[in-house]
PDB file of N, CA and C in Angstrom:
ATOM      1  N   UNK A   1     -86.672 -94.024  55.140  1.00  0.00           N
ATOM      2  CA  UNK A   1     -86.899 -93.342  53.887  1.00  0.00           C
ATOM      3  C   UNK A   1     -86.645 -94.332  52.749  1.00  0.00           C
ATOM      4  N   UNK A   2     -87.405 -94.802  51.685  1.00  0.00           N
ATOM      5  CA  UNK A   2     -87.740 -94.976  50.472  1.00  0.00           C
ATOM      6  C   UNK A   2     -86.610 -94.440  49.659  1.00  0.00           C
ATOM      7  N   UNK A   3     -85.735 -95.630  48.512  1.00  0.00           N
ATOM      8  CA  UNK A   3     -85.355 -95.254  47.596  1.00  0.00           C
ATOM      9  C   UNK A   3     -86.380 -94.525  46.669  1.00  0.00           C
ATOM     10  N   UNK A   4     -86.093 -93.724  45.942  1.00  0.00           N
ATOM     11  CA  UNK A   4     -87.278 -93.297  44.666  1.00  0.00           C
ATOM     12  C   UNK A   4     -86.717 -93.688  43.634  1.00  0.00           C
ATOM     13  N   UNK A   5     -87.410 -93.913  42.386  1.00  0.00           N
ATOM     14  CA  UNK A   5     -87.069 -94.439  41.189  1.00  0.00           C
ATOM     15  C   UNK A   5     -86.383 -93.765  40.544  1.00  0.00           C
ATOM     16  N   UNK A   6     -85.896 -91.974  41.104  1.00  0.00           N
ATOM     17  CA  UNK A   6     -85.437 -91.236  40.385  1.00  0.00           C
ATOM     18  C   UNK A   6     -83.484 -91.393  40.840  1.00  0.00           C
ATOM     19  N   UNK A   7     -83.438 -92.431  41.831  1.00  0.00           N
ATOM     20  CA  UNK A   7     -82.038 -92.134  42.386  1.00  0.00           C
ATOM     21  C   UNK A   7     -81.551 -93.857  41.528  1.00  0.00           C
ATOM     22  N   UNK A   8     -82.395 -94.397  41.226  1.00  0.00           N
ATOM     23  CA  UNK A   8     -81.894 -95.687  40.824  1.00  0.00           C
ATOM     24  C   UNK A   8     -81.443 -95.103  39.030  1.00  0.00           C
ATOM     25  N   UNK A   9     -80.304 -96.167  38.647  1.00  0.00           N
ATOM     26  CA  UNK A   9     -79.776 -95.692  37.020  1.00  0.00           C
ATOM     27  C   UNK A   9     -80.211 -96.265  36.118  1.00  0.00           C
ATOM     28  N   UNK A  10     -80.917 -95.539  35.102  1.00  0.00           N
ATOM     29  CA  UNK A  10     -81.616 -96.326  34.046  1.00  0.00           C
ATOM     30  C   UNK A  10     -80.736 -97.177  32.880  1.00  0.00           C
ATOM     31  N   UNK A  11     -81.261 -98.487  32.711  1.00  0.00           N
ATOM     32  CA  UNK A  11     -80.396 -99.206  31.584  1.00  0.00           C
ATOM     33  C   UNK A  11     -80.187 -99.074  30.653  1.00  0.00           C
ATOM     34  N   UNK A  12     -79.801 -98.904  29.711  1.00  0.00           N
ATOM     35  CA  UNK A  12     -80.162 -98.845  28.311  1.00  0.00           C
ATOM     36  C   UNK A  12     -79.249 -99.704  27.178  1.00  0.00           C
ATOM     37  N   UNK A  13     -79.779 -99.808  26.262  1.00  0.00           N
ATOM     38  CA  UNK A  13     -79.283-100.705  25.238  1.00  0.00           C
ATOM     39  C   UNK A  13     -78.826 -99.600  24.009  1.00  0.00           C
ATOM     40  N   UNK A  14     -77.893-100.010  23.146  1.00  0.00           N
ATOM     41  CA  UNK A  14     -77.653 -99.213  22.253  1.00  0.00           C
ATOM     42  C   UNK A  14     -78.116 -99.678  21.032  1.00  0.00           C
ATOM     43  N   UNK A  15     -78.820 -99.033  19.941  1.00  0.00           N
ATOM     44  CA  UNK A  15     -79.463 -99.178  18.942  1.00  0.00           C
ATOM     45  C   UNK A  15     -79.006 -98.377  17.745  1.00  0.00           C
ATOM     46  N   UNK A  16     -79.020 -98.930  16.455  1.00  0.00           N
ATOM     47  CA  UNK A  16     -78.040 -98.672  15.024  1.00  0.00           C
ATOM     48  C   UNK A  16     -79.167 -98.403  14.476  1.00  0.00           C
ATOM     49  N   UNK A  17     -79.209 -97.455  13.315  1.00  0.00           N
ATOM     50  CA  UNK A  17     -80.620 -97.483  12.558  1.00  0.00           C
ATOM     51  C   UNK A  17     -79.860 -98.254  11.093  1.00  0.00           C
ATOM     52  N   UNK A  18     -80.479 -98.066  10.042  1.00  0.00           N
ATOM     53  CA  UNK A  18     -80.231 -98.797   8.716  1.00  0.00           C
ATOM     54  C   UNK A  18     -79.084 -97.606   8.227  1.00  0.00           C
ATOM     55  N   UNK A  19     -78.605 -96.627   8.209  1.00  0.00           N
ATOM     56  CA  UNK A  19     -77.721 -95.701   8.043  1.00  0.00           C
ATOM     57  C   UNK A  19     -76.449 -96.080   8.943  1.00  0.00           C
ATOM     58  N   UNK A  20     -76.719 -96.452   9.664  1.00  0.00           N
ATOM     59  CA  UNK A  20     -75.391 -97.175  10.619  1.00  0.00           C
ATOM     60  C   UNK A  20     -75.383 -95.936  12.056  1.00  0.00           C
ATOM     61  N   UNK A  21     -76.166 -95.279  12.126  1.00  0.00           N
ATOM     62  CA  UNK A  21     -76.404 -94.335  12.685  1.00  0.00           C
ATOM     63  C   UNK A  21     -76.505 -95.086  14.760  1.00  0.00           C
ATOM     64  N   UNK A  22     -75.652 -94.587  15.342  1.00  0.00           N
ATOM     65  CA  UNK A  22     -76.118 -95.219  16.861  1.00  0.00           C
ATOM     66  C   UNK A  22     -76.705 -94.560  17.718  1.00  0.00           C
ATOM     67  N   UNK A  23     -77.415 -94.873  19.283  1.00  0.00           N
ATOM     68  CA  UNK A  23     -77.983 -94.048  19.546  1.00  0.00           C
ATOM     69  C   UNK A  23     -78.108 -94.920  20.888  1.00  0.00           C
ATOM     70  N   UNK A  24     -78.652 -94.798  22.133  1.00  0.00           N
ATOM     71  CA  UNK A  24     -79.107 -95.536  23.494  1.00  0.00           C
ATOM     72  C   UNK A  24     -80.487 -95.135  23.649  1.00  0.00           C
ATOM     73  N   UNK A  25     -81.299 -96.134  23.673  1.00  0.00           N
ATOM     74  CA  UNK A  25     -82.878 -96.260  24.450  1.00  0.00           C
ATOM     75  C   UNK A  25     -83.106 -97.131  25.580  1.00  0.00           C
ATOM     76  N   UNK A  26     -83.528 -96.713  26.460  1.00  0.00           N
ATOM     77  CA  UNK A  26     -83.762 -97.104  27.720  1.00  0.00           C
ATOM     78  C   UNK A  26     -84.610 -98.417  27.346  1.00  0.00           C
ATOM     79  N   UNK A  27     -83.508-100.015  28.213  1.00  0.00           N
ATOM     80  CA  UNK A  27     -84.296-101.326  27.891  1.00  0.00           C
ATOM     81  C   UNK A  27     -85.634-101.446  28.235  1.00  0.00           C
ATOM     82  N   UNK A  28     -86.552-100.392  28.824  1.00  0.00           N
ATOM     83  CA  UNK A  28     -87.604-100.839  29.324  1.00  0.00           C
ATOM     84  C   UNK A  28     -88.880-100.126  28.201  1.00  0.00           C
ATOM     85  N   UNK A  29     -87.857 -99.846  27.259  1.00  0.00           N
ATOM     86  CA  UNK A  29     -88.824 -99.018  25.881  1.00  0.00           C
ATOM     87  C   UNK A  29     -89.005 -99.669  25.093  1.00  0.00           C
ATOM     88  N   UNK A  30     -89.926 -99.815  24.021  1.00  0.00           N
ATOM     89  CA  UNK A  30     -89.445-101.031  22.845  1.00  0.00           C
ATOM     90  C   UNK A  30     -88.642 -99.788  21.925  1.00  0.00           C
ATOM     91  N   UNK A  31     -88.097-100.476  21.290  1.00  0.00           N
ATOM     92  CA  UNK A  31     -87.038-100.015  20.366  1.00  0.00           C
ATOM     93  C   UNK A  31     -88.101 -99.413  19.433  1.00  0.00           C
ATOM     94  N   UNK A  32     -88.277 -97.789  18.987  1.00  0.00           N
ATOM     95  CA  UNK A  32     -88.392 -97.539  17.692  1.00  0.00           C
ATOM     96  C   UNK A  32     -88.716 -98.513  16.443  1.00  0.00           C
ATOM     97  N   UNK A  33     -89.251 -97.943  15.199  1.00  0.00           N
ATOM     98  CA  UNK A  33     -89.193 -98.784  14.127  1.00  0.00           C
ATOM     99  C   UNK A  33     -87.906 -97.728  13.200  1.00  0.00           C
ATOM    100  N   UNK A  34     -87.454 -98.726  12.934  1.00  0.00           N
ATOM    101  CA  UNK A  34     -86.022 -98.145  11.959  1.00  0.00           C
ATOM    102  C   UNK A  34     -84.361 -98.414  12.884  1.00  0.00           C
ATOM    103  N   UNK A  35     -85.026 -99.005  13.731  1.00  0.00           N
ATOM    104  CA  UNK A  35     -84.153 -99.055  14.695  1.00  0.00           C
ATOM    105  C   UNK A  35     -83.676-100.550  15.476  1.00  0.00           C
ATOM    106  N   UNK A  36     -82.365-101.139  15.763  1.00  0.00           N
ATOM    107  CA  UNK A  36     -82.407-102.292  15.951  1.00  0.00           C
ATOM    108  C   UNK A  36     -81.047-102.119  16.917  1.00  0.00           C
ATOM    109  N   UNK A  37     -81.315-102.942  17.965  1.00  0.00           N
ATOM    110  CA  UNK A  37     -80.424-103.133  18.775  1.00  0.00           C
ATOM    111  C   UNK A  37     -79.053-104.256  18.558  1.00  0.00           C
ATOM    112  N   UNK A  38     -77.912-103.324  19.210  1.00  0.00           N
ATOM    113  CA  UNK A  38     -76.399-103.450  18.346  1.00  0.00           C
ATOM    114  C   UNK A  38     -75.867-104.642  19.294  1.00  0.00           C
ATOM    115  N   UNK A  39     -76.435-104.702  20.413  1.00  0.00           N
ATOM    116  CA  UNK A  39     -76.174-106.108  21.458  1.00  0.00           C
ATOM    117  C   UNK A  39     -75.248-105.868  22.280  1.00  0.00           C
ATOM    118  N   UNK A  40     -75.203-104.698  23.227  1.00  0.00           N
ATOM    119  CA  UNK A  40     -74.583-103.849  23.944  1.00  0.00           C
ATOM    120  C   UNK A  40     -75.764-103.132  24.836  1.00  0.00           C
ATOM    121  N   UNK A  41     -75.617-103.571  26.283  1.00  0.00           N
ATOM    122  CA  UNK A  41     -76.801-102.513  27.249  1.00  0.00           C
ATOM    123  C   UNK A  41     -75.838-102.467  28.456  1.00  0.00           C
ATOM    124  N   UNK A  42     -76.282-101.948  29.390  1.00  0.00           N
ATOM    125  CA  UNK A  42     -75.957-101.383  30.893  1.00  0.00           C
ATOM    126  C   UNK A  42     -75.949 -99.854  30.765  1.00  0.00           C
ATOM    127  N   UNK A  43     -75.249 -99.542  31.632  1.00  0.00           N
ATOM    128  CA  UNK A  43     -75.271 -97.849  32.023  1.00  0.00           C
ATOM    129  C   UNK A  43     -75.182 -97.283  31.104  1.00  0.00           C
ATOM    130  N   UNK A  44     -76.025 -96.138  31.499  1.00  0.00           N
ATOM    131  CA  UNK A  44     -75.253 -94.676  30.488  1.00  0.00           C
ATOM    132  C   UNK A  44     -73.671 -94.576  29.831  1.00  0.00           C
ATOM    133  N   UNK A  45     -73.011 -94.520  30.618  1.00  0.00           N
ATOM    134  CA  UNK A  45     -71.635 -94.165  30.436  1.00  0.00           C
ATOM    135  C   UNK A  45     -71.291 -95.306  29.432  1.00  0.00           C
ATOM    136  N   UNK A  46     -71.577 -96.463  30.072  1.00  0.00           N
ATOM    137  CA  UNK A  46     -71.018 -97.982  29.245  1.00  0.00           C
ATOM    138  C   UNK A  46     -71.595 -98.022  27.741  1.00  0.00           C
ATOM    139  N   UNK A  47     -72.999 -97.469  27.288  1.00  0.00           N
ATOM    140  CA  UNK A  47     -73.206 -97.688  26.075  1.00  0.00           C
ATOM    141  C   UNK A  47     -72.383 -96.393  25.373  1.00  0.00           C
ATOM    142  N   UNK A  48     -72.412 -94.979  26.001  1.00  0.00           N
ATOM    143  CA  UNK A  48     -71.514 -94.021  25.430  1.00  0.00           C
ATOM    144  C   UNK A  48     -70.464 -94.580  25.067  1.00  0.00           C
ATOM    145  N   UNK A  49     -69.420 -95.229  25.908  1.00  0.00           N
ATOM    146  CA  UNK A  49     -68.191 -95.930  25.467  1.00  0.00           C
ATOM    147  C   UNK A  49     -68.178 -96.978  24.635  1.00  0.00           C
ATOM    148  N   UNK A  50     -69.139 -97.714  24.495  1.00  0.00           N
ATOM    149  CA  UNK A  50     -69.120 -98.592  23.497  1.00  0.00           C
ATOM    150  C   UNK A  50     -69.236 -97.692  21.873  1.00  0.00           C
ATOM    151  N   UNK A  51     -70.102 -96.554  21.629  1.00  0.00           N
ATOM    152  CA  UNK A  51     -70.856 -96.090  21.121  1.00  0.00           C
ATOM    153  C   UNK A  51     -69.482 -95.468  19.890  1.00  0.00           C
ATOM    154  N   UNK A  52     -68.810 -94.369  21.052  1.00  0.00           N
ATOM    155  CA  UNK A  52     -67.109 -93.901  20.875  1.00  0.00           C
ATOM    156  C   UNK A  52     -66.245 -94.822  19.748  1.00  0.00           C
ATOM    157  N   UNK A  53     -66.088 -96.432  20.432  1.00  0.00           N
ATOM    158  CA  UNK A  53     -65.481 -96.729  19.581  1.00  0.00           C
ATOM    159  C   UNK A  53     -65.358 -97.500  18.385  1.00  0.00           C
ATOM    160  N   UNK A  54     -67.120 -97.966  18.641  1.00  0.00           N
ATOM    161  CA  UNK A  54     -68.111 -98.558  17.132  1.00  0.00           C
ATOM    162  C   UNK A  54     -68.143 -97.681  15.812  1.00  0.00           C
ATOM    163  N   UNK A  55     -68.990 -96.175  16.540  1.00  0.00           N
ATOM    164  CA  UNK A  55     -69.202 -95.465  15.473  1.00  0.00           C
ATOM    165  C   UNK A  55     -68.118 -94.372  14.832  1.00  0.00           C
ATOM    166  N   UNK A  56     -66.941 -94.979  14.105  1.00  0.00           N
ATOM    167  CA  UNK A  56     -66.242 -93.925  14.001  1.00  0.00           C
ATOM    168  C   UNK A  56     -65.827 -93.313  12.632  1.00  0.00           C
ATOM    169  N   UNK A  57     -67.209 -93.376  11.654  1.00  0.00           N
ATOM    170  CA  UNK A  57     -67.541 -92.827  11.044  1.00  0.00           C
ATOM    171  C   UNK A  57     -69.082 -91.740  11.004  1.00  0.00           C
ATOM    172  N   UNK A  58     -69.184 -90.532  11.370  1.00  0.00           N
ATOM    173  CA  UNK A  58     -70.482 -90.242  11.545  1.00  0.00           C
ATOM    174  C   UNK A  58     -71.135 -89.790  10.474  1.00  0.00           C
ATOM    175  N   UNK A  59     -70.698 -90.134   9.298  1.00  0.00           N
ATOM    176  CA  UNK A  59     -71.414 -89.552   8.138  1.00  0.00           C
ATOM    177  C   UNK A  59     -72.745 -91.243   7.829  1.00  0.00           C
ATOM    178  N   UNK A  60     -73.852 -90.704   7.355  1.00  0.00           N
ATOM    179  CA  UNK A  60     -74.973 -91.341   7.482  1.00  0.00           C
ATOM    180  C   UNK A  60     -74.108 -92.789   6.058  1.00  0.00           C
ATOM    181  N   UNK A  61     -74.712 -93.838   6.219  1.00  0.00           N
ATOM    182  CA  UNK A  61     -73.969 -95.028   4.787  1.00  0.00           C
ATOM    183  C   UNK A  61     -74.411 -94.454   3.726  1.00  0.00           C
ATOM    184  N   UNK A  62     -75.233 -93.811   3.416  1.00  0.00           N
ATOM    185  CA  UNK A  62     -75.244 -93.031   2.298  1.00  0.00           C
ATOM    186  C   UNK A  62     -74.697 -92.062   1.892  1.00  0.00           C
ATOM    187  N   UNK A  63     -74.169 -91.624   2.740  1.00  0.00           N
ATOM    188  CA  UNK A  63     -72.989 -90.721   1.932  1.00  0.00           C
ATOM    189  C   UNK A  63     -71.927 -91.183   2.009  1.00  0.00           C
ATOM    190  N   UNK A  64     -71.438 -92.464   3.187  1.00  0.00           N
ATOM    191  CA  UNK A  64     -70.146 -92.526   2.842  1.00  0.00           C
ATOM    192  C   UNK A  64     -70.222 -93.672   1.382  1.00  0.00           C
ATOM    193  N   UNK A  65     -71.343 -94.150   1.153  1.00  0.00           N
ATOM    194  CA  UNK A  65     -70.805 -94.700  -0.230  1.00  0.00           C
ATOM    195  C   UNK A  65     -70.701 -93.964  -1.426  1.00  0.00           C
ATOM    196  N   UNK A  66     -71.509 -92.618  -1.621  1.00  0.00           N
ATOM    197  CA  UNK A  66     -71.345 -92.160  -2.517  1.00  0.00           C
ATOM    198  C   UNK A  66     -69.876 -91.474  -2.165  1.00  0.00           C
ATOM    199  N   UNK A  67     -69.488 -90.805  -1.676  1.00  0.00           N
ATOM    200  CA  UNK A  67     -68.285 -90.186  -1.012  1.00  0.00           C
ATOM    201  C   UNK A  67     -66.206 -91.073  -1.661  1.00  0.00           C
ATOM    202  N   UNK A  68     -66.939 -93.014  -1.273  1.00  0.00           N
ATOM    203  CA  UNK A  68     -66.536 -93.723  -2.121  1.00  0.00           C
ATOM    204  C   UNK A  68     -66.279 -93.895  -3.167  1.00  0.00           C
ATOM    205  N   UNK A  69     -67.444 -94.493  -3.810  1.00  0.00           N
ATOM    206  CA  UNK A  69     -67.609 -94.392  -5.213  1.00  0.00           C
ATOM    207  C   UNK A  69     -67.539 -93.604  -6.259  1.00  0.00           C
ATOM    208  N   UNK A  70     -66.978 -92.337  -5.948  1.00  0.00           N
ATOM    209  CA  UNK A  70     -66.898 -91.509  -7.262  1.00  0.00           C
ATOM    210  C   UNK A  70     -66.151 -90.262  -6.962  1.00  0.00           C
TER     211      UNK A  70
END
């Protein structure tokens, strides 16, 4: 019996938009436009954990500067 492609784990890379916003797309996708990869890939779980302790502000950069500033 044949592995199937559905038992093997897909890679993925984690990607920031211009808001600082993060997110994981599978490396075999091209990345979105608005979107740029943070230089972090492997498993599911591994970009979640990276993801945890990068993004630990979730308000979009536009509000946290206004939020700042005044």
């Amino acid at each position: 019996m044949s592995t199937g492609s559905s038992q093997q784990e897909t890679d993925y890379a984690v990607v920031v938009n211009q808001q600082g916003q993060y997110s994981i797309w599978p490396i075999n996708k091209i990345v979105p436009n608005g979107w740029t990869k943070a230089g972090k890939q492997g498993s599911k779980a591994c970009c979640l954990a990276f993801i945890d302790e990068a993004w630990t502000d979730m308000r979009p950069r536009s509000l946290q500067a206004r939020t700042h500033s005044g």
